[in-house]
N, C-alpha and C. Protein backbone atom coordinates (compact mmCIF):
# COMPACT_ATOMS: atom_id res chain seq x y z
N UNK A 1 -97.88 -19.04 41.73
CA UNK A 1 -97.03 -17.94 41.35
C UNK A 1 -96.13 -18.42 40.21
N UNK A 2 -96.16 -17.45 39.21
CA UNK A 2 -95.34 -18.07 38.01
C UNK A 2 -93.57 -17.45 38.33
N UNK A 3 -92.91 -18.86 37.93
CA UNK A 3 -91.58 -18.58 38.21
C UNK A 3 -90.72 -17.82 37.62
N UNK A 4 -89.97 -17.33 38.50
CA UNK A 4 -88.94 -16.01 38.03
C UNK A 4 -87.66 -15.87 38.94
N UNK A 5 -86.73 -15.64 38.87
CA UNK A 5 -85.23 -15.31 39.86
C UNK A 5 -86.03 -14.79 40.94
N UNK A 6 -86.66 -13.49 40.51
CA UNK A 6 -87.22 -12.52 41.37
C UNK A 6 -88.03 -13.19 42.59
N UNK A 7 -89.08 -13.58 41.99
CA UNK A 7 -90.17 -14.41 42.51
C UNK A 7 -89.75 -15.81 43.56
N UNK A 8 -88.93 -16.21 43.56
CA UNK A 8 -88.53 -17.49 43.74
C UNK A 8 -87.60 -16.72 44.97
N UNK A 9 -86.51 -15.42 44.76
CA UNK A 9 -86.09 -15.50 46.06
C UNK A 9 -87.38 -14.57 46.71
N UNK A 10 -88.07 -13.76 46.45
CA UNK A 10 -88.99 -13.32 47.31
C UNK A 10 -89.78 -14.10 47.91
N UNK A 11 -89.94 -15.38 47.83
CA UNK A 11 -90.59 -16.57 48.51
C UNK A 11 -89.93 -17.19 49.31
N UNK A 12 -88.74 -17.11 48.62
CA UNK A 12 -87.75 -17.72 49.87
C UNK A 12 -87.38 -16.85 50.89
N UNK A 13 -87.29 -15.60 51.00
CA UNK A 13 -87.00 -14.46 51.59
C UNK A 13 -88.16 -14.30 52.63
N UNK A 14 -89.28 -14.83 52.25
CA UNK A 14 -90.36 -14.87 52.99
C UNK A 14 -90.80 -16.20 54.22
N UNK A 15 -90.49 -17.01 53.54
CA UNK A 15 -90.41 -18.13 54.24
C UNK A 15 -89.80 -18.27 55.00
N UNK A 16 -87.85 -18.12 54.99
CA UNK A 16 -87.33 -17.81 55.95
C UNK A 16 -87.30 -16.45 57.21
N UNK A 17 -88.01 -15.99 56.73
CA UNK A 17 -88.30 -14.50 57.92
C UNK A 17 -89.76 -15.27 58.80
N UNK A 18 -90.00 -16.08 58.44
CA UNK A 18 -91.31 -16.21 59.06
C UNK A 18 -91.07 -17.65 59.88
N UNK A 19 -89.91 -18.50 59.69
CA UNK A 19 -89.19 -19.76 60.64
C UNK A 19 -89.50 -19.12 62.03
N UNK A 20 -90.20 -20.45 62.52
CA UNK A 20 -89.99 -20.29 64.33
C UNK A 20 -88.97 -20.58 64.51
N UNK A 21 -88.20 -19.57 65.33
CA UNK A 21 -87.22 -19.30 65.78
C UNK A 21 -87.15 -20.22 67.31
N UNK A 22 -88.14 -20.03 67.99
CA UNK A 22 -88.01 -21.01 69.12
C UNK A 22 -88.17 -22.53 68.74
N UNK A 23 -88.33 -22.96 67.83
CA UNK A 23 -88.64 -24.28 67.30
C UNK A 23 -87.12 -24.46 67.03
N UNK A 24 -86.66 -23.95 66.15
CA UNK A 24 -85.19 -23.92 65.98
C UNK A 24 -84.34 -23.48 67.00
N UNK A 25 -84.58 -23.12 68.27
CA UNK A 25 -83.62 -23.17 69.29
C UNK A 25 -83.71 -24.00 70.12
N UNK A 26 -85.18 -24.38 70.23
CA UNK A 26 -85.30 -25.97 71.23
C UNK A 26 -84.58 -27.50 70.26
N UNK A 27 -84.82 -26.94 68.93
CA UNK A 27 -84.24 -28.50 68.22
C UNK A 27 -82.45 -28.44 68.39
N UNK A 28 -81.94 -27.30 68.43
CA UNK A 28 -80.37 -27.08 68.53
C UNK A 28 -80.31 -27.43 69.72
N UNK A 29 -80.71 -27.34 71.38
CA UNK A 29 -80.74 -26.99 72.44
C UNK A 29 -80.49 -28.80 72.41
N UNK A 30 -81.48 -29.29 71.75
CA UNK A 30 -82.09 -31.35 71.85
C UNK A 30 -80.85 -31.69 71.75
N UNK A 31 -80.21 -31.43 70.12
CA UNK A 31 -79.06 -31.87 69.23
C UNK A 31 -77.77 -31.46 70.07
N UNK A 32 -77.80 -29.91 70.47
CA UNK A 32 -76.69 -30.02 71.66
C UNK A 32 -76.07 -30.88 72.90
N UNK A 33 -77.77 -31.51 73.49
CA UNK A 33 -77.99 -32.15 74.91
C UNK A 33 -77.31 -33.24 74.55
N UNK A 34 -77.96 -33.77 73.55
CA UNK A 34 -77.67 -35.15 72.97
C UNK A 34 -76.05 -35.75 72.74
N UNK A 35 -75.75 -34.67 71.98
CA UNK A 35 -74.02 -34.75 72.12
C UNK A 35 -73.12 -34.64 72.83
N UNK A 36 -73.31 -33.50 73.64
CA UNK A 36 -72.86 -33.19 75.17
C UNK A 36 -72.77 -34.80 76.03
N UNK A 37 -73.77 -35.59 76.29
CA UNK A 37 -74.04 -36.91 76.45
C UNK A 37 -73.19 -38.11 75.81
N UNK A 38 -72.98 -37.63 74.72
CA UNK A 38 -72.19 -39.15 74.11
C UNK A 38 -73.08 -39.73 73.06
N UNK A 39 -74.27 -39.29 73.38
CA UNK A 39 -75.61 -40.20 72.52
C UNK A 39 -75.12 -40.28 70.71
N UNK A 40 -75.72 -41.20 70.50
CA UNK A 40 -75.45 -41.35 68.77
C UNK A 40 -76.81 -40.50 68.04
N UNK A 41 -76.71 -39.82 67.18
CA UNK A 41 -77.33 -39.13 66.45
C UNK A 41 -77.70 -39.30 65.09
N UNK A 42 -78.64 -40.16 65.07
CA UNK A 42 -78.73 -40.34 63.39
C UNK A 42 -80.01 -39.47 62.79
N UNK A 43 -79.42 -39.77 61.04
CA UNK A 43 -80.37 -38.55 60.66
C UNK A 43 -80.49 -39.36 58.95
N UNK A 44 -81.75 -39.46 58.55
CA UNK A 44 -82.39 -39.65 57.16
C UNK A 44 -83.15 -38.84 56.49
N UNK A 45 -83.64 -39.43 55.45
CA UNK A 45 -83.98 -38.77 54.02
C UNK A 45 -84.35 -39.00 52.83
N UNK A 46 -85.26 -38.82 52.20
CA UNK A 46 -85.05 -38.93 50.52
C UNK A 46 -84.39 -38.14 49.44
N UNK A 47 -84.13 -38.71 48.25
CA UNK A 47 -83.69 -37.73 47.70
C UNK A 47 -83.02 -36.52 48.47
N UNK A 48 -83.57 -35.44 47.97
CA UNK A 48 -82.75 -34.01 48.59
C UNK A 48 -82.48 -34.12 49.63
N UNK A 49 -83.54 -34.32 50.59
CA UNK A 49 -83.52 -34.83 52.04
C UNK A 49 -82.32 -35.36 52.49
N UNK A 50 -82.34 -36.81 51.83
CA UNK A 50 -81.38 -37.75 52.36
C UNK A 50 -79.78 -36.90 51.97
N UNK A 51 -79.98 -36.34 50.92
CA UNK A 51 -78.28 -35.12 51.00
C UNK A 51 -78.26 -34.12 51.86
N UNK A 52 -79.45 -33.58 52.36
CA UNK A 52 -79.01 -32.38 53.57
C UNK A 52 -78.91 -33.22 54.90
N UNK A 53 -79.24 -34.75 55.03
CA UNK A 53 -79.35 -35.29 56.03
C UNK A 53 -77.47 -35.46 56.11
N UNK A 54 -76.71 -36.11 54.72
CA UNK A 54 -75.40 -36.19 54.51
C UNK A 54 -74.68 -35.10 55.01
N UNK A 55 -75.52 -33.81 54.16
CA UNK A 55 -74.23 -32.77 54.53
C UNK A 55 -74.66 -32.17 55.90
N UNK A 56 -75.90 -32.64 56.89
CA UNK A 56 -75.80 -32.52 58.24
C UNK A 56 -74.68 -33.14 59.16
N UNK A 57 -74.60 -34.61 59.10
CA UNK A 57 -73.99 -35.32 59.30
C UNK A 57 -72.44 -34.99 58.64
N UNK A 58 -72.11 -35.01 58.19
CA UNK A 58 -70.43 -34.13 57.13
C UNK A 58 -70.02 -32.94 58.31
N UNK A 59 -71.13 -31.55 58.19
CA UNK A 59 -70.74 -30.15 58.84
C UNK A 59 -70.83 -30.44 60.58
N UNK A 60 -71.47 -31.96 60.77
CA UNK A 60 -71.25 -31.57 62.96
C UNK A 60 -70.33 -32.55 62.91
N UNK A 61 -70.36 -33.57 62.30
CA UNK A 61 -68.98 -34.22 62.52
C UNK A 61 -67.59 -34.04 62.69
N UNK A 62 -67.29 -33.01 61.67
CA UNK A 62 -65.98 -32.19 61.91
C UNK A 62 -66.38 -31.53 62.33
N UNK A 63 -66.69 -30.30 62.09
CA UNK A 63 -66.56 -28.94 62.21
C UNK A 63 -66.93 -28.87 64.16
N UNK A 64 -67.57 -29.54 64.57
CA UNK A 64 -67.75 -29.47 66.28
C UNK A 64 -66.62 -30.04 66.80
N UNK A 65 -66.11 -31.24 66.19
CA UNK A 65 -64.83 -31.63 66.78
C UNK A 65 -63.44 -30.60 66.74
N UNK A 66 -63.64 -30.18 65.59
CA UNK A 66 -62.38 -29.24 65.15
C UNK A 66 -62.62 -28.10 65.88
N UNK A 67 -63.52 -27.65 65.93
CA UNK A 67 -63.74 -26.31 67.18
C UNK A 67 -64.02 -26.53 68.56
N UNK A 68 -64.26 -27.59 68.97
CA UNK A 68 -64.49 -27.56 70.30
C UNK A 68 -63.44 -29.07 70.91
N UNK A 69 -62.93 -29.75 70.17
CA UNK A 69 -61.85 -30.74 70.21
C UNK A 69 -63.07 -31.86 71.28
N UNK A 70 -64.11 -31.48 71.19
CA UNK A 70 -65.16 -32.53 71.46
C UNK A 70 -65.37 -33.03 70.53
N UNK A 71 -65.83 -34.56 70.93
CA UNK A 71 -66.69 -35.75 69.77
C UNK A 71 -68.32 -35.51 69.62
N UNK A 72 -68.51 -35.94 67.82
CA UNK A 72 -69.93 -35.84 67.71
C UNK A 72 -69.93 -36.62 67.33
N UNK A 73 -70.99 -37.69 67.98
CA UNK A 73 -71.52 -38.95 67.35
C UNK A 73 -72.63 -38.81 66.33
N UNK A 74 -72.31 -38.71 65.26
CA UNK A 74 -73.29 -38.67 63.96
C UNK A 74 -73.20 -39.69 63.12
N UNK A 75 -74.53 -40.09 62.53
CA UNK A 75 -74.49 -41.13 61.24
C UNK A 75 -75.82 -40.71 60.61
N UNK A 76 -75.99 -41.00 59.17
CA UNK A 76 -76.42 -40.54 58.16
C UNK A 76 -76.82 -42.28 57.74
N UNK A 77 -78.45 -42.19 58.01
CA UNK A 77 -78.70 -43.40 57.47
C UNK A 77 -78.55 -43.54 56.12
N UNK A 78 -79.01 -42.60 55.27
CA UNK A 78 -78.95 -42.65 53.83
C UNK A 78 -77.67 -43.22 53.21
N UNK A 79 -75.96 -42.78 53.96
CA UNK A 79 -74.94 -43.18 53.34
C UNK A 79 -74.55 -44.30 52.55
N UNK A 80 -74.55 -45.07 53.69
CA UNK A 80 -74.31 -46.69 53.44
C UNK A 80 -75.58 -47.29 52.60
N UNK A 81 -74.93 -47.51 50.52
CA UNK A 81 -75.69 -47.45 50.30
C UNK A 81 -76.39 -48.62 49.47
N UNK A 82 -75.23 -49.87 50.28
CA UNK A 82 -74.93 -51.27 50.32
C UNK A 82 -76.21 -51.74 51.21
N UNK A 83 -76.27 -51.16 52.38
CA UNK A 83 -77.19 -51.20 53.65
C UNK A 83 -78.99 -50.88 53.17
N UNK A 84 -78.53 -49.72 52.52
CA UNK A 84 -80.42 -48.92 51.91
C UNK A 84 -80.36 -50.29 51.37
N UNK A 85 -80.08 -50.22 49.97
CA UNK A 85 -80.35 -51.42 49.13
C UNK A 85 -80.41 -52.92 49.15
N UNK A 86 -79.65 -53.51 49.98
CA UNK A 86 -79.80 -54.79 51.36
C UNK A 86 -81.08 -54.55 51.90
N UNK A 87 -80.92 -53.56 52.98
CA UNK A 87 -83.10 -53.87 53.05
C UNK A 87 -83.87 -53.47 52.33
N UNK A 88 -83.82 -52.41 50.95
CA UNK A 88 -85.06 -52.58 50.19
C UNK A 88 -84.73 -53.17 49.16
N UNK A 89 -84.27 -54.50 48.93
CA UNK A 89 -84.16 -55.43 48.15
C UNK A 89 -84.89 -56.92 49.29
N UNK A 90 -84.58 -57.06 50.28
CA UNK A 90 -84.66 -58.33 51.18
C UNK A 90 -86.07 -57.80 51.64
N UNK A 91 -85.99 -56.41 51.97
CA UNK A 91 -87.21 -55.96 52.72
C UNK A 91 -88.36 -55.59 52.15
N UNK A 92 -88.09 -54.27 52.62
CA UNK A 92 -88.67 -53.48 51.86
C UNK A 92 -87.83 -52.36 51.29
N UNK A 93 -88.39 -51.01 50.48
CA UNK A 93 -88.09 -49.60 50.30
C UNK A 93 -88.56 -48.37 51.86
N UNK A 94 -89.67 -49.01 52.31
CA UNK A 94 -90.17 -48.55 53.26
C UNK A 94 -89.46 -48.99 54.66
N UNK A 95 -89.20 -49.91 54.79
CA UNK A 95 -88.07 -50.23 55.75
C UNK A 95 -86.83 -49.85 55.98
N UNK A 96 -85.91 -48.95 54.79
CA UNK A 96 -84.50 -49.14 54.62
C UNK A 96 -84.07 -48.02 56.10
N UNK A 97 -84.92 -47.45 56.36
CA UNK A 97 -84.35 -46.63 57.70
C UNK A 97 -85.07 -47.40 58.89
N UNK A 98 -85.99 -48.20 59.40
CA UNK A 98 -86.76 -47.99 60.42
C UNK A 98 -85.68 -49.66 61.39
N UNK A 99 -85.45 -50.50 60.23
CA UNK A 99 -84.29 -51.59 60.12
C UNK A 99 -82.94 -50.94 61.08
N UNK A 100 -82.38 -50.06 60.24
CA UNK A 100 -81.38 -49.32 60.77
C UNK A 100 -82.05 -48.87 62.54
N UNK A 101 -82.46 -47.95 62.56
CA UNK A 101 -82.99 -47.56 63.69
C UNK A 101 -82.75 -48.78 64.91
N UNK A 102 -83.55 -49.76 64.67
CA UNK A 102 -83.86 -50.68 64.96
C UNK A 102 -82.21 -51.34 65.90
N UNK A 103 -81.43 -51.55 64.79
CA UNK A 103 -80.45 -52.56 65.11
C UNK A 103 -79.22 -51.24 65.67
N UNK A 104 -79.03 -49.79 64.96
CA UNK A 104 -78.40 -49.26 65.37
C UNK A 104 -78.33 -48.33 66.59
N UNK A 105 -79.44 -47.70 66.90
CA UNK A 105 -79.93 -46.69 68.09
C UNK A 105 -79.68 -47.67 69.39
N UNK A 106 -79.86 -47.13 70.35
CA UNK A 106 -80.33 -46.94 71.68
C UNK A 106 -81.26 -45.82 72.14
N UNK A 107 -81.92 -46.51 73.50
CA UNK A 107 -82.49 -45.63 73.98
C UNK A 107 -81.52 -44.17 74.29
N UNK A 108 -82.45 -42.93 74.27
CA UNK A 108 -81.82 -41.73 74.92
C UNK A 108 -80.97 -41.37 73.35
N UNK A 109 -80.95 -42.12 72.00
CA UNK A 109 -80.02 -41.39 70.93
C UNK A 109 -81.17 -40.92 70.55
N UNK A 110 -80.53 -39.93 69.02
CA UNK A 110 -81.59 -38.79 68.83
C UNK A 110 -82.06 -39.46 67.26
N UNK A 111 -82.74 -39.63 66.70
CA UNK A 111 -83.08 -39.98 65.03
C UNK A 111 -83.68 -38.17 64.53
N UNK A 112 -83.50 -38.12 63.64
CA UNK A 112 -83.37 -36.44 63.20
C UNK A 112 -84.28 -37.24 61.53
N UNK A 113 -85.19 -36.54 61.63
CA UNK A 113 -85.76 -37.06 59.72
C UNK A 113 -86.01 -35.93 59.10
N UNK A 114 -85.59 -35.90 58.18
CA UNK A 114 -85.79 -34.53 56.74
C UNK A 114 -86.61 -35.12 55.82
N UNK A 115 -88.02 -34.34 56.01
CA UNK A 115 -88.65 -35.21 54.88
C UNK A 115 -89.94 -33.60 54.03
N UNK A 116 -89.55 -33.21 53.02
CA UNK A 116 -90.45 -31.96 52.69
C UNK A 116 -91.42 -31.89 52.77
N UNK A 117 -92.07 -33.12 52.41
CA UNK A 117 -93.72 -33.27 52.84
C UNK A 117 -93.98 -34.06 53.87
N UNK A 118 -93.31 -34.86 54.80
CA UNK A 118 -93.39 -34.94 56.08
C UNK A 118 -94.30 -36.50 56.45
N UNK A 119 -94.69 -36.82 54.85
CA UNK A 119 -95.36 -38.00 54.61
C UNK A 119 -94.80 -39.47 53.63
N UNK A 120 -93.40 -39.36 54.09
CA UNK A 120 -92.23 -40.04 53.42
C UNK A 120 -92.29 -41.66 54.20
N UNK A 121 -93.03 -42.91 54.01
CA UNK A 121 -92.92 -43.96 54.83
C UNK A 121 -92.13 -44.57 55.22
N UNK A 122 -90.99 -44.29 54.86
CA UNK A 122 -90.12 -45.02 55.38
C UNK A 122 -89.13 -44.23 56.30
N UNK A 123 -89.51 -42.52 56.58
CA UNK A 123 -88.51 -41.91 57.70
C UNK A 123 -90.28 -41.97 58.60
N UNK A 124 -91.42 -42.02 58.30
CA UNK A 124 -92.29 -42.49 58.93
C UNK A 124 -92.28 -43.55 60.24
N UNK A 125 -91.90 -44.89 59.47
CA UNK A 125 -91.29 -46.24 60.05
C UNK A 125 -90.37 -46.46 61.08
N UNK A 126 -89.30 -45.44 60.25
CA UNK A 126 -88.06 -44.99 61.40
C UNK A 126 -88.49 -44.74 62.67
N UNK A 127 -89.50 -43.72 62.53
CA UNK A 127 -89.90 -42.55 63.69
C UNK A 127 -90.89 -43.14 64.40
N UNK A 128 -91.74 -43.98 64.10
CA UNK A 128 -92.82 -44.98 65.08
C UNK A 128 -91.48 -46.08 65.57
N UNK A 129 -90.37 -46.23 65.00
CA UNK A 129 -89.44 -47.47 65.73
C UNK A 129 -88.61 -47.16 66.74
N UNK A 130 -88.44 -45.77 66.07
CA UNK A 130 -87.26 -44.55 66.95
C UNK A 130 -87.94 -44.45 69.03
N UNK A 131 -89.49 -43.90 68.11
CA UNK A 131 -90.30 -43.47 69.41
C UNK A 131 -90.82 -44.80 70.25
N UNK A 132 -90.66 -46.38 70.03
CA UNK A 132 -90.82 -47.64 70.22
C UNK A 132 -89.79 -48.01 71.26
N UNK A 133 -88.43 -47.55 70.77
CA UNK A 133 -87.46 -48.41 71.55
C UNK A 133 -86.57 -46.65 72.66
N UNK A 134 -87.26 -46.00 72.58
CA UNK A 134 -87.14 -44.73 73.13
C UNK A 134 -85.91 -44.16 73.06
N UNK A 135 -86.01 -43.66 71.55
CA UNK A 135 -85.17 -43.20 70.86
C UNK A 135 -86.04 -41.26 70.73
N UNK A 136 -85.51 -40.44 71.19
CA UNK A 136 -86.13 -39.23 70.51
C UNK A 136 -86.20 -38.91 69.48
N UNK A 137 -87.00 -38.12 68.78
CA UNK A 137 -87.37 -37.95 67.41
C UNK A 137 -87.48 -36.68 67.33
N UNK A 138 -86.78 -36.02 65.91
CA UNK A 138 -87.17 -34.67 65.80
C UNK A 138 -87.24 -34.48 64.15
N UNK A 139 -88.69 -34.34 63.64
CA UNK A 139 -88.66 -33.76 62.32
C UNK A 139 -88.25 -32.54 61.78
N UNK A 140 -87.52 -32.47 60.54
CA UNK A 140 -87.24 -30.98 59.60
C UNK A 140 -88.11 -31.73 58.49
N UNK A 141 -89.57 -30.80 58.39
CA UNK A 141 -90.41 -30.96 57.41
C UNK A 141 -91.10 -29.91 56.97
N UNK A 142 -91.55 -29.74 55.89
CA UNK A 142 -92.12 -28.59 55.33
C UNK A 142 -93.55 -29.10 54.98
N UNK A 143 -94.21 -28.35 53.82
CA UNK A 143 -95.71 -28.44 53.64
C UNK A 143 -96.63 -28.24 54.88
N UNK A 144 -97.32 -29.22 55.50
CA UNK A 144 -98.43 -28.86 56.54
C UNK A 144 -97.73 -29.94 57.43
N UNK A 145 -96.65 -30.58 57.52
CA UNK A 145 -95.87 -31.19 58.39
C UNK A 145 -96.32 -32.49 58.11
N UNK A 146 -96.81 -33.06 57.41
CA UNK A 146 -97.20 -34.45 57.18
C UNK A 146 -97.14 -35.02 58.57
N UNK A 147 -97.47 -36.53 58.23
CA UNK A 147 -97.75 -37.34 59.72
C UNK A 147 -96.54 -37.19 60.61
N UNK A 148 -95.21 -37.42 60.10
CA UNK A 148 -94.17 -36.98 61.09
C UNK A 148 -94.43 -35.77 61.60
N UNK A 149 -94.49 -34.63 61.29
CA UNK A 149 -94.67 -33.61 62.15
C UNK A 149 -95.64 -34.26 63.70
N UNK A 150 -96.77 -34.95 63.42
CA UNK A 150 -97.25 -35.22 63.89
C UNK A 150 -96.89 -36.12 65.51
N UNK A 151 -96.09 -37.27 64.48
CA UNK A 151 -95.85 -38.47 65.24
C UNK A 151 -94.23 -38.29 66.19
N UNK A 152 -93.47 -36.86 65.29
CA UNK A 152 -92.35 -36.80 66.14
C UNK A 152 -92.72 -35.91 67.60
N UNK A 153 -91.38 -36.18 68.32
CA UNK A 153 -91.00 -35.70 69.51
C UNK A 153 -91.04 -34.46 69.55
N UNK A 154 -90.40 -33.53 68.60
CA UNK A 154 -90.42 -32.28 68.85
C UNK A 154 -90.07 -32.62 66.54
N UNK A 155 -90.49 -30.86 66.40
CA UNK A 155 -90.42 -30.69 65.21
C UNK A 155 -89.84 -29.33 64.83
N UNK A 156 -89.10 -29.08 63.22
CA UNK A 156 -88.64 -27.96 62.85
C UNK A 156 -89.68 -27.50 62.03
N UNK A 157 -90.68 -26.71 61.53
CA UNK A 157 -91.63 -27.13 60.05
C UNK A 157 -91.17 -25.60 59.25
N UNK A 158 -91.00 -26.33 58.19
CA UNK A 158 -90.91 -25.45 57.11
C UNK A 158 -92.08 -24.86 56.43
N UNK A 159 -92.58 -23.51 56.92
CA UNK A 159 -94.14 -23.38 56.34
C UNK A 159 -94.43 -23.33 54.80
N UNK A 160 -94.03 -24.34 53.75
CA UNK A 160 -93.70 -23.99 52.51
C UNK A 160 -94.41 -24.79 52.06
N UNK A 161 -95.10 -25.03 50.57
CA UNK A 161 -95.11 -26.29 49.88
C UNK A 161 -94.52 -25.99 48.75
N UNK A 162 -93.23 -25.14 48.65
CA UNK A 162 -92.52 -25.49 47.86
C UNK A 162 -91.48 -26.10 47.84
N UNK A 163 -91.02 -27.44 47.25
CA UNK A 163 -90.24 -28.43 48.22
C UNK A 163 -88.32 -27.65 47.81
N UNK A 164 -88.25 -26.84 46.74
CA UNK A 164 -87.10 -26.11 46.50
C UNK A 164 -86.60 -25.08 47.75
N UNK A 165 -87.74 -24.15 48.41
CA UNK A 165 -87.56 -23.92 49.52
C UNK A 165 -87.75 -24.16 50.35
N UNK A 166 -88.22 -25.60 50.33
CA UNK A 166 -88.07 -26.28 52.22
C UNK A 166 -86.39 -26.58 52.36
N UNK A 167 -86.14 -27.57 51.17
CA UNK A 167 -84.86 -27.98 50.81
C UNK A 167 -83.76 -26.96 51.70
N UNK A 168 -83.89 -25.62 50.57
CA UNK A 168 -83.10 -24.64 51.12
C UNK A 168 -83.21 -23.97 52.52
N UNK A 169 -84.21 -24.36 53.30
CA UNK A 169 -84.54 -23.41 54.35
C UNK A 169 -83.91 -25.52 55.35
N UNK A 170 -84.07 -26.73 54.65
CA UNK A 170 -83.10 -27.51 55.61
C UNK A 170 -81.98 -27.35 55.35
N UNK A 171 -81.26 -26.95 54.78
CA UNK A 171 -79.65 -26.57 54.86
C UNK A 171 -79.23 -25.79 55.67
N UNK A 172 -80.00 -24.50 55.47
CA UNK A 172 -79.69 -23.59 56.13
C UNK A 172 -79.68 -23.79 58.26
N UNK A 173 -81.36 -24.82 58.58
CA UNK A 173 -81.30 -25.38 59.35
C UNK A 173 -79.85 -26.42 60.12
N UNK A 174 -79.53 -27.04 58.94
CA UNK A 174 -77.95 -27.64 59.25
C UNK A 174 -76.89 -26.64 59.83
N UNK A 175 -76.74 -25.63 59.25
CA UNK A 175 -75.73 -24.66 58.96
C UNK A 175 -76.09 -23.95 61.03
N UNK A 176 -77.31 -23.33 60.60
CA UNK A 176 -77.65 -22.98 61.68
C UNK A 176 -77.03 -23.82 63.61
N UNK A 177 -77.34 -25.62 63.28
CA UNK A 177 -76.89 -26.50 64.47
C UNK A 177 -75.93 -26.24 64.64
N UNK A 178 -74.85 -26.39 63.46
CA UNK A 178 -73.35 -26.31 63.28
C UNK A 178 -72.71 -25.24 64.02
N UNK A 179 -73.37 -23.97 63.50
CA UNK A 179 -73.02 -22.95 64.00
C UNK A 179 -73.07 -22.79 65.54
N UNK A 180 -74.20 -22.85 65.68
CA UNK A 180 -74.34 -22.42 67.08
C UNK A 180 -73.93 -23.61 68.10
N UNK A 181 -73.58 -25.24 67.80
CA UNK A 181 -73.28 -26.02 68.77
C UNK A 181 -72.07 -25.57 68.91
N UNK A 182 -71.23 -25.17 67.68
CA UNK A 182 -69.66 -24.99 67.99
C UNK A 182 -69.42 -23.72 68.85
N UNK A 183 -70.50 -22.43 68.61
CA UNK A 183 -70.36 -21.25 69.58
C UNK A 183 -70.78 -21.85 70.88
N UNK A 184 -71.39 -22.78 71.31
CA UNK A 184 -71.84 -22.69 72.54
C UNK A 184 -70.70 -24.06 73.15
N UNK A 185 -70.30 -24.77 72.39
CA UNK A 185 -69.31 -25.33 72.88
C UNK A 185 -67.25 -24.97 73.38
N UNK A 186 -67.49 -23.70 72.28
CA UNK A 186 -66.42 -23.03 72.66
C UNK A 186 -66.44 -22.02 73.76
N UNK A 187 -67.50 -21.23 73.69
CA UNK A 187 -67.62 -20.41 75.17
C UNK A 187 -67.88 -20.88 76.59
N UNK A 188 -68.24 -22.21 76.35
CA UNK A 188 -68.24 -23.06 77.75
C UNK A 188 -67.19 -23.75 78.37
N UNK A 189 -66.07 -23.52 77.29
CA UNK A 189 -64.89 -24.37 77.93
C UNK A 189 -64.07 -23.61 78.34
């Protein structure tokens, strides 16, 4: 399809009307359990990825504490960016999350990977290390879900291969957790 304003939100307009909705209420339902618990919650990325993984990590960090005066244990592997570059300099590039995982998780925490084509090796790595030391796993991936779709625990998939609106349809996914952990944490107390 040749690009246009028009064209571009009618694809996006489409894509998002057509999100499993129960896929996205069992992954909020995980991300809820998980916190409710105490568990640590980490979440990676490339590129775009690795920024909606940031501004995931940014919007439950506050915004659940500030509305529900509960703690969210979140971290954003991508941040620390002393840490990426420490293991894919010593390591590898393909390692810089699965390392983390590794030394930071426990069993029963949640690893969360954003990856558009779903065939990213190194939130790959993560997610065979995540699912190793029994860590749960939940992909936000688009295209045909690449091997993570595959290899995670439970998955969000973005039916797109356009990686501009997977992007936008994982934000919105963020926005969506945010939202609804803080409604369901305020009406329960």
């Amino acid at each position: 399809m040749k690009f246009s304003i028009k064209n571009y939100i009618t694809h996006h307009n489409t894509v998002m009307s057509s999100l499993d909705l129960i896929e996205i209420e069992e992954a909020i339902q995980l991300i809820s359990k998980k916190s409710l618990a105490g568990k640590t919650i980490a979440v990676c990325g490339n590129g775009g990825s690795a920024l909606a993984a940031s501004h995931y990590i940014t919007d439950w960090n506050k915004m659940v504490n500030l509305q529900t005066g509960k703690r969210f244990s979140g971290l954003c592997l991508s941040d620390n960016i002393g840490l990426v570059t420490a293991y894919a300099n010593d390591l590898s590039y393909n390692d810089i999350y699965s390392e983390q995982v590794r030394n930071l998780l426990l069993p029963g925490d949640l690893l969360i990977t954003v990856s558009g084509s779903g065939n990213s090796e190194n939130v790959i790595r993560a997610t065979e290390v995540a699912n190793d030391i029994g860590v749960k796993t939940l992909a936000i991936c688009g295209y045909d879900g690449g091997r993570l779709k595959d290899i995670s625990n439970q998955s969000v998939w973005i039916r797109s291969f356009d990686m501009q609106i997977c992007e936008d349809a994982h934000l919105v996914f963020g926005h969506l957790v945010m939202k609804s952990i803080c409604n369901m944490e305020v009406n329960t107390n």
